[in-house]
Structure formats: C-alpha cells, structure tokens
Protein backbone atom coordinates (compact mmCIF):
# COMPACT_ATOMS: atom_id res chain seq x y z
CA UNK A 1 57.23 127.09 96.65
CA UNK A 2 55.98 130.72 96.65
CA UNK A 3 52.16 131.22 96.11
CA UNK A 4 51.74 132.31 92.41
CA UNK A 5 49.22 134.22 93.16
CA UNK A 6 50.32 136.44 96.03
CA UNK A 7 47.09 139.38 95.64
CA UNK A 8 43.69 138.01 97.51
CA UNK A 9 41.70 140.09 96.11
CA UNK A 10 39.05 139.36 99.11
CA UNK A 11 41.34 140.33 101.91
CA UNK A 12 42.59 143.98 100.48
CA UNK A 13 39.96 145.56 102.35
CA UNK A 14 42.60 146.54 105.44
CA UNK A 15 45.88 146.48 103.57
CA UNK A 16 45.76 150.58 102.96
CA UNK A 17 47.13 149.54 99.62
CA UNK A 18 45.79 153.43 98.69
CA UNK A 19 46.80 154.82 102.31
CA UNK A 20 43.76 155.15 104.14
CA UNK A 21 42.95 151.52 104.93
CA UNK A 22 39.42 150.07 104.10
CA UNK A 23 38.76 151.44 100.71
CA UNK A 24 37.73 147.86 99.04
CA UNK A 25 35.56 147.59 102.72
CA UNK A 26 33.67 150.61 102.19
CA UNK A 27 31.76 150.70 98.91
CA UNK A 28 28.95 152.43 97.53
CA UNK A 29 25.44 151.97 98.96
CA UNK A 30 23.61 149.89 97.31
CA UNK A 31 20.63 151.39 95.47
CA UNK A 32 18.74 148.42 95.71
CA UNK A 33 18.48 145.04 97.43
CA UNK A 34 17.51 142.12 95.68
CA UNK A 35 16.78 139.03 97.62
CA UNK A 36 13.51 136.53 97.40
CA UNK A 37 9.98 136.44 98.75
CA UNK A 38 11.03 135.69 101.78
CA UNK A 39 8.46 137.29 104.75
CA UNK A 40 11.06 138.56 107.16
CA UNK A 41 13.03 140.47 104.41
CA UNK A 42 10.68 143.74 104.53
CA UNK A 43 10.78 143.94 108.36
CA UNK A 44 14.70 143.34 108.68
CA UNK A 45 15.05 146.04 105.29
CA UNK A 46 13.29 148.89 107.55
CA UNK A 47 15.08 147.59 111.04
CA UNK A 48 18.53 147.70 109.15
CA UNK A 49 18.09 151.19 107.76
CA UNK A 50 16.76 152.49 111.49
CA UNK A 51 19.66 151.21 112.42
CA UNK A 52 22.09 152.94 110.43
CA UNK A 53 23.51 149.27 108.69
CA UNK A 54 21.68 150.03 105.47
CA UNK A 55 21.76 153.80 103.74
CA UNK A 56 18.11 155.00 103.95
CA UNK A 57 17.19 154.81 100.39
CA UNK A 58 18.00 151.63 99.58
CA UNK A 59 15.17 149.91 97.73
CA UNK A 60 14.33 146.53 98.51
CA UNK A 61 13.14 144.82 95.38
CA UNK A 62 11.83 140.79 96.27
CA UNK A 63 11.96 138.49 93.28
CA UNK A 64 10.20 135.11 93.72
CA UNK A 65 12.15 133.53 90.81
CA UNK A 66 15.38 135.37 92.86
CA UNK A 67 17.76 132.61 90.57
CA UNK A 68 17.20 134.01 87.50
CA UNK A 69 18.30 137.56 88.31
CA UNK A 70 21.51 136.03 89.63
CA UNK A 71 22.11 133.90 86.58
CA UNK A 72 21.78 137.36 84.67
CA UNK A 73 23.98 138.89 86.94
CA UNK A 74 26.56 136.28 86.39
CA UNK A 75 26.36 136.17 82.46
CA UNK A 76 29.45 138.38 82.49
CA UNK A 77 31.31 136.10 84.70
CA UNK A 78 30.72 133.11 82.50
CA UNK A 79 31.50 135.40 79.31
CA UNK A 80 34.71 136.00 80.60
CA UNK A 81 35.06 132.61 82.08
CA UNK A 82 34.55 130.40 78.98
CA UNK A 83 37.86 131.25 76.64
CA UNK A 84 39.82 130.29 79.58
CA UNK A 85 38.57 126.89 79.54
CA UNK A 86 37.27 126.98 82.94
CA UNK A 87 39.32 126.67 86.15
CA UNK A 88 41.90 124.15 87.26
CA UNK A 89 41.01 124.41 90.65
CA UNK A 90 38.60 126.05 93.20
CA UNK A 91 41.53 128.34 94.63
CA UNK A 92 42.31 129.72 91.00
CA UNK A 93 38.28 130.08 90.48
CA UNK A 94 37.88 131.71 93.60
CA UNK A 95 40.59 134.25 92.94
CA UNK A 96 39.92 134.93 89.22
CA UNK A 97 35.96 136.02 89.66
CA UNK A 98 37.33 138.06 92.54
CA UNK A 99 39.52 139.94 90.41
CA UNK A 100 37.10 140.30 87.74
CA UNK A 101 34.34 141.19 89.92
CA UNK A 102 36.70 144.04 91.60
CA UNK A 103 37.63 145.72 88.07
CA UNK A 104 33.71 145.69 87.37
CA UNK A 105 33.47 147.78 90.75
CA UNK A 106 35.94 149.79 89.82
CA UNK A 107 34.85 150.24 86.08
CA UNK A 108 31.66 151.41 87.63
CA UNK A 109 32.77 153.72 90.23
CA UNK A 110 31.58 151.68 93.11
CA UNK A 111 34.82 151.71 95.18
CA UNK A 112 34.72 154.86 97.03
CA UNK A 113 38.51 156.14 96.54
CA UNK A 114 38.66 155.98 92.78
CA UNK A 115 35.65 157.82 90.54
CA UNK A 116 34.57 156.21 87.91
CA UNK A 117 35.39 158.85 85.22
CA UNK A 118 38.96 158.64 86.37
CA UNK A 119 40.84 156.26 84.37
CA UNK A 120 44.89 157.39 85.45
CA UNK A 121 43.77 156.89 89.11
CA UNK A 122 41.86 153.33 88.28
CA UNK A 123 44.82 152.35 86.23
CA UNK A 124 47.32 153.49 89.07
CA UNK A 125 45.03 151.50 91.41
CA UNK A 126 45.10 148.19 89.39
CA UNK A 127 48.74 148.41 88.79
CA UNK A 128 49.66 148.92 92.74
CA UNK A 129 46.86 146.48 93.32
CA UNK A 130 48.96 143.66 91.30
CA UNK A 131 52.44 145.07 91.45
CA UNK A 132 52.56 145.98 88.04
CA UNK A 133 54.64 148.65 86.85
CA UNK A 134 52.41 151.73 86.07
C-alpha cells in the first residue's frame, strides 16, 4: 500500500522543490537563542558566532524555568492539535506539527525564498509543496 502521506515535511530541505535546493535548510537567523542556565551556554554562544555557525547578533537569552517558555511556544501547536482529537499514531503526529510548524515559518517570513508579505508566492509554495493544484 502506498504511503498516504507521501510529503516529509522534515526531509524537503534538498529536494529543490523551488529550484535552488536547500531553501527549507537555510532559514532566517535566529534573533535570539533561548536555552537554560546552563554554564557552558555563554562560552559556546561567543565560540559559535567566532566561528561563523551562529550570525553575530544573535542574542542569547538563558531562562532557568527554560520549560515554561517552550510550553508557551507550543500553545499554538496544542490549539491546533485539540479539534483533531489528537493523533492516531506517532508517524501522523510527527508529520502533522511538521507541517504546521512549516506554514508558521512561512506565515512569518522565516524561509528565505518566499517573503513574508508575499502571499501568491507562499500559496504557490504550499500548493507545489503538497501537490495541490494552484
């Protein structure tokens, strides 16, 4: 039986679904980089951005209660999440917050070949993305 679900969201990043090749790869840099109080975040922060890994003004912002802000982060998810009844499966789960979490990146412009302000090319991209005539 064919896989009913033949996009994976997670793996698009080499396809060239838009031509060049790593657009879902290559997003945005991150304004700023949450993570806990952990002692050897603030060392690896600056070595990463001497490096070149991490753009230069990223701001690394240490929570010590670091759960909450991802519980806040996820309140969308779960929004979306609870009509549906939850998930069947982990494969479903797994593939659903993907595709929900990569329309909120492109809603927000964070997926560097489509602008935010651009709805025709987002809704060209989603339709291409899912085989959907556009």
């Amino acid at each position: 039986m064919p896989d009913p679900y033949p996009v994976d969201i997670a793996a698009l990043g080499g396809d060239g679904l838009l031509g060049g090749g790593d657009e879902l790869a290559h997003t945005v840099n991150p304004r700023t980089l949450t993570v806990d109080k952990n002692a050897a975040y603030p060392s690896a922060t600056k070595a990463m951005k001497k490096a070149g890994e991490l753009w230069r003004f990223t701001k690394l912002r240490q929570v010590k209660y670091l759960n909450n802000i991802v519980e806040q982060d996820h309140r969308r998810i779960k929004r979306l999440v609870r009509p549906g009844l939850g998930f069947q499966n982990f494969h479903t789960a797994r593939r659903t917050i993907a595709g929900y979490e990569i329309l909120a990146m492109v809603r927000k412009g964070q997926v560097a070949a489509i602008p935010a302000n651009n709805m025709p090319a987002q809704t060209t991209f989603v339709a291409r993305l899912f085989g959907i005539a556009g």
